[in-house]
N, C-alpha and C. Protein backbone atom coordinates (compact mmCIF):
# COMPACT_ATOMS: atom_id res chain seq x y z
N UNK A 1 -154.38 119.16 64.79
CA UNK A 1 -155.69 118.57 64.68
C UNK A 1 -156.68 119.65 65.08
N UNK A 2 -157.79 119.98 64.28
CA UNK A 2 -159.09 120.54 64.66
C UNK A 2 -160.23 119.83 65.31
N UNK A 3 -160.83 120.48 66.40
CA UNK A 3 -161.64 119.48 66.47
C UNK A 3 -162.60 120.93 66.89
N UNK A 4 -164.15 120.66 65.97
CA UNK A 4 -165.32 121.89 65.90
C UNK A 4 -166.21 121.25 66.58
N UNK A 5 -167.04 121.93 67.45
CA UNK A 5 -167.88 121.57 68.57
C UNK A 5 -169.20 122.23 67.76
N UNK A 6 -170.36 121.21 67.96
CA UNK A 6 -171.72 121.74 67.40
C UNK A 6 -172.58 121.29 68.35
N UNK A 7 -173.95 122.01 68.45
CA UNK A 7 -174.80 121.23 69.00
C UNK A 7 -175.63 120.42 68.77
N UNK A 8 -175.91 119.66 69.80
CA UNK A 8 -176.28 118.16 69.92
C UNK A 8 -177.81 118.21 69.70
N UNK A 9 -178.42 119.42 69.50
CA UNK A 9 -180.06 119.03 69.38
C UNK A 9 -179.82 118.47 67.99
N UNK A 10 -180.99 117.15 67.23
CA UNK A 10 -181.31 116.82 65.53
C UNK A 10 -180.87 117.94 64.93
N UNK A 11 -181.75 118.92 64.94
CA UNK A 11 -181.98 119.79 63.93
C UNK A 11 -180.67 120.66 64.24
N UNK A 12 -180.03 121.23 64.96
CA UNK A 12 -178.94 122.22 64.80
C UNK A 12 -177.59 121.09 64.24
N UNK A 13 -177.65 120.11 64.89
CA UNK A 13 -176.53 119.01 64.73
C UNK A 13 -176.43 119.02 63.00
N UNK A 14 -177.83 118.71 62.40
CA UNK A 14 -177.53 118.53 60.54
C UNK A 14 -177.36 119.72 60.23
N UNK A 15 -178.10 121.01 60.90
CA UNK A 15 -177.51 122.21 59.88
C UNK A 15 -176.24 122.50 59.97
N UNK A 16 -175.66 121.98 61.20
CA UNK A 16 -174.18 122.31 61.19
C UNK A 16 -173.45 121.62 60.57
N UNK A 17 -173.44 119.85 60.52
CA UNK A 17 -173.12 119.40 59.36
C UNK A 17 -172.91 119.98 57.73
N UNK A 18 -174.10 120.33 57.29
CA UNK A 18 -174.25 121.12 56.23
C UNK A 18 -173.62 121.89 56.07
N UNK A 19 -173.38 122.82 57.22
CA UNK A 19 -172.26 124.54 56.73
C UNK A 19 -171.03 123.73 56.42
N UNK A 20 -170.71 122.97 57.25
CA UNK A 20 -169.40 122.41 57.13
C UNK A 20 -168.96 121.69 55.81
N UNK A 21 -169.96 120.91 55.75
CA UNK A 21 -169.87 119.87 53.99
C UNK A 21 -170.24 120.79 53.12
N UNK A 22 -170.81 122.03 53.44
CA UNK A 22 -170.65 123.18 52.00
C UNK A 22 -169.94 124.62 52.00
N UNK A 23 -169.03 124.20 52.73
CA UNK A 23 -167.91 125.06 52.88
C UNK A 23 -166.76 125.70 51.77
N UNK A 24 -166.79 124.32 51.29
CA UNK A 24 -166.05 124.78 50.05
C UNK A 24 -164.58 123.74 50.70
N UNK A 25 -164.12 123.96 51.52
CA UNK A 25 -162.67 123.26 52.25
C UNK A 25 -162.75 122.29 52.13
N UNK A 26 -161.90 121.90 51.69
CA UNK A 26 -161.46 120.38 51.65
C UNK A 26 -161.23 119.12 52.84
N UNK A 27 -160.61 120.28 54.19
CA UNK A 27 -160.42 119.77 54.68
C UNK A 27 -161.88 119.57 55.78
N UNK A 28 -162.79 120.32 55.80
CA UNK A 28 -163.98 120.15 56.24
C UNK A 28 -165.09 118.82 55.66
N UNK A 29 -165.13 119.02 54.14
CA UNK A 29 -165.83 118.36 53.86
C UNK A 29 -164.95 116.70 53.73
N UNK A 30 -163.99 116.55 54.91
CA UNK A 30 -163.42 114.94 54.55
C UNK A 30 -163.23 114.86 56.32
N UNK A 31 -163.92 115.86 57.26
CA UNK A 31 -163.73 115.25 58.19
C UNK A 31 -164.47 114.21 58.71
N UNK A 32 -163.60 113.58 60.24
CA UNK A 32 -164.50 112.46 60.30
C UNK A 32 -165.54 113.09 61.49
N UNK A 33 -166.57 112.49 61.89
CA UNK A 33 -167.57 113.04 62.87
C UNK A 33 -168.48 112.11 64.07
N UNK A 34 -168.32 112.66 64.99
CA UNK A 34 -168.99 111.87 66.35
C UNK A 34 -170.62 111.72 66.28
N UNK A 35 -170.92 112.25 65.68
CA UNK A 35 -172.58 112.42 65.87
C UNK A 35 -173.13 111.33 66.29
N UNK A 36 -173.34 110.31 65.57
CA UNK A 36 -174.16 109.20 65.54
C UNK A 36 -173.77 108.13 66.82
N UNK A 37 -172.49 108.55 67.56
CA UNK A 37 -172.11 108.22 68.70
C UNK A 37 -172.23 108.97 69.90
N UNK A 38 -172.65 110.12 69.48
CA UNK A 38 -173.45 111.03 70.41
C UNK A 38 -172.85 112.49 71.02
N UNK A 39 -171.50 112.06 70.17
CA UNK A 39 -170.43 113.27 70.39
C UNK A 39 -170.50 114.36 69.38
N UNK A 40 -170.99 115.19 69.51
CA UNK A 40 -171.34 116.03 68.04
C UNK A 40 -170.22 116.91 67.97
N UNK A 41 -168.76 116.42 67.51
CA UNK A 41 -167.63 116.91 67.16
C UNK A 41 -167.30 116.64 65.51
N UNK A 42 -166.61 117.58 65.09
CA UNK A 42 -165.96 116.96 63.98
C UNK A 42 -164.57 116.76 64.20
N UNK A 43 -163.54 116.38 63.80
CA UNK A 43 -162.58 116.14 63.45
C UNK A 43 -161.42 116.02 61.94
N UNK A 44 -160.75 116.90 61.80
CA UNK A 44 -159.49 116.75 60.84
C UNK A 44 -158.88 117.32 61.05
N UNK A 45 -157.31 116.81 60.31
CA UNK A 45 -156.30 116.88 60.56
C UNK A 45 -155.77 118.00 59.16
N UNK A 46 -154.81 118.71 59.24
CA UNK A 46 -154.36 119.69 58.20
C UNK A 46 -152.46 120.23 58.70
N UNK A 47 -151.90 120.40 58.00
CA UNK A 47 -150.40 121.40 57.99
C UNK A 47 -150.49 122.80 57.91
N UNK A 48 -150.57 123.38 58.88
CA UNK A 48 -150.96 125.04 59.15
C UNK A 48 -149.10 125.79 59.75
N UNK A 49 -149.40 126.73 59.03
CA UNK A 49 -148.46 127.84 60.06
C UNK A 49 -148.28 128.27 61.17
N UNK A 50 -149.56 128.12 61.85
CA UNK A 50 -149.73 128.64 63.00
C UNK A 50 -151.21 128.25 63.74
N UNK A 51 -151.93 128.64 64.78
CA UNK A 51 -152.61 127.64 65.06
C UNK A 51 -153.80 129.05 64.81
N UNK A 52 -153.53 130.33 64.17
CA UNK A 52 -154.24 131.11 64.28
C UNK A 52 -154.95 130.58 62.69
N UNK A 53 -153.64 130.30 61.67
CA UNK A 53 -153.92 129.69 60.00
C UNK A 53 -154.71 128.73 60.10
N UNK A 54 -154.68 127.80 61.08
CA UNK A 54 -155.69 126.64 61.01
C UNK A 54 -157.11 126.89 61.22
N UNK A 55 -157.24 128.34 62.21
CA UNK A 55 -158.16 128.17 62.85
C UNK A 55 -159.33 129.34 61.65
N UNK A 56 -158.55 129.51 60.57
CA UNK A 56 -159.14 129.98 59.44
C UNK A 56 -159.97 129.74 58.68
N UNK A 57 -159.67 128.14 58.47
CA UNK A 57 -160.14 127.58 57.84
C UNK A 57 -161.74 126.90 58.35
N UNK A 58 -161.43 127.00 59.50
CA UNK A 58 -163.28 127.13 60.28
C UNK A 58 -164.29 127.90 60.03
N UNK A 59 -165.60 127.83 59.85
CA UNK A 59 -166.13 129.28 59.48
C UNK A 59 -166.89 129.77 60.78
N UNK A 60 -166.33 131.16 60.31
CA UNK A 60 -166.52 132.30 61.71
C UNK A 60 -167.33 131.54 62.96
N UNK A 61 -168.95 130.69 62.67
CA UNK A 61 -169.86 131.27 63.53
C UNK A 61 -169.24 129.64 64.35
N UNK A 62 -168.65 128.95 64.14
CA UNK A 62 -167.85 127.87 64.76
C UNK A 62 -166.57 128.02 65.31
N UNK A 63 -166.08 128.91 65.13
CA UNK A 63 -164.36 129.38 65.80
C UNK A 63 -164.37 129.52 67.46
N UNK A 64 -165.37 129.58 67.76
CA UNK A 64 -165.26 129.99 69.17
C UNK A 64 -165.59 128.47 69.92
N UNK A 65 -166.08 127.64 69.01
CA UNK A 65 -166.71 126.01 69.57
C UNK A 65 -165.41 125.10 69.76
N UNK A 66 -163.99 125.66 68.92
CA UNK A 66 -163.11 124.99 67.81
C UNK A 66 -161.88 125.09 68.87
N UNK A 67 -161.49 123.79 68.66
CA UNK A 67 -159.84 123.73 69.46
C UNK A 67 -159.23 123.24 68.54
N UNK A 68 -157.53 123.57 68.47
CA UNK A 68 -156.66 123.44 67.35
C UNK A 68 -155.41 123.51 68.48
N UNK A 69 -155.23 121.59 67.82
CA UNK A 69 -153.78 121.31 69.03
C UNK A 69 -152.90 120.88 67.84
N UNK A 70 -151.49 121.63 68.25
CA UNK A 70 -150.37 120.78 67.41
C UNK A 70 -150.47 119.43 67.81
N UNK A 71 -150.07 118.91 66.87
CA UNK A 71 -149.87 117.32 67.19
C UNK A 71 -148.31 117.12 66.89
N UNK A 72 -147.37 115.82 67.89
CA UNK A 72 -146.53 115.76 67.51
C UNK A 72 -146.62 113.81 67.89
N UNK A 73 -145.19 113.41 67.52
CA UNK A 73 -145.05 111.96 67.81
C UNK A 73 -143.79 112.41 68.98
N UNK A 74 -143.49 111.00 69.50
CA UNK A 74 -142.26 110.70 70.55
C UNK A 74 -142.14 109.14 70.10
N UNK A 75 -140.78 109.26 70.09
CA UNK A 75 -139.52 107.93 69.96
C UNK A 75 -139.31 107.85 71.24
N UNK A 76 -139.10 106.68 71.57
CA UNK A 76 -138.50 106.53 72.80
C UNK A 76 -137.66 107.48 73.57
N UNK A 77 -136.46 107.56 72.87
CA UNK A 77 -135.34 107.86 72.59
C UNK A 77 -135.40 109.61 72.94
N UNK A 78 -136.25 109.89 72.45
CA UNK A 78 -136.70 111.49 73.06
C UNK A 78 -137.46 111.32 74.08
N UNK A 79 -138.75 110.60 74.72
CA UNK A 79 -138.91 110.01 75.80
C UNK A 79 -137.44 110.40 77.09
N UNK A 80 -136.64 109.55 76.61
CA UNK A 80 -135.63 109.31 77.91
C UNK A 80 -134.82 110.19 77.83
N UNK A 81 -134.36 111.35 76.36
CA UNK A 81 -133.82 112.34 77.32
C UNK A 81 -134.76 113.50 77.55
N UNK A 82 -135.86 113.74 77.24
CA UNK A 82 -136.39 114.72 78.31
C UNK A 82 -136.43 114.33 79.66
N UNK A 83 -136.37 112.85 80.11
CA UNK A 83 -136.40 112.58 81.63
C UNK A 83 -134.87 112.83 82.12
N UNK A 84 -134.08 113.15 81.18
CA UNK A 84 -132.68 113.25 82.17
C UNK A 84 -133.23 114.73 82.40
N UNK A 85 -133.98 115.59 82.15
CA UNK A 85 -133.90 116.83 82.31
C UNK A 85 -134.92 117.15 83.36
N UNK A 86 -135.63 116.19 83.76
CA UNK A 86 -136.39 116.41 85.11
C UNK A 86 -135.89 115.30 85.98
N UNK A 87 -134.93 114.91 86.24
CA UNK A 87 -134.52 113.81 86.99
C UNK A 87 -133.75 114.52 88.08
């Protein structure tokens, strides 16, 4: 998951919108976004190589705002044996 940090003044908040929705990426222009709740983040999700490939797809003057976490799931079942391994 990406998540791009912008600032919260009106006017920088829509131009940053903008770079993003005319980016050209696909995965930019379908993210979802905090603004109007007061969180001026974006958010999407993508399948990268590495977390350096994901962080590509950001443009430059936002990479440094930008966190990029693997995401994974847990089953129970993996749950309980990683606890035999700290038990």
């Amino acid at each position: 998951m990406i998540e791009v940090s912008h600032p919260g003044e009106k006017i920088e908040c829509l131009r940053s919108v903008a770079v993003l929705l005319t980016s050209g990426s696909h995965f930019l222009t379908n993210a979802d976004w905090g603004c109007l709740d007061g969180n001026h983040k974006a958010w999407f999700t993508m399948e990268a190589g590495s977390k350096e490939e994901a962080l590509r797809v950001v443009p430059p003057a936002f990479r440094d705002r930008t966190i990029v976490s693997r995401l994974n799931t847990f089953k129970l079942s993996d749950v309980e044996e990683l606890l035999k391994h700290h038990e």
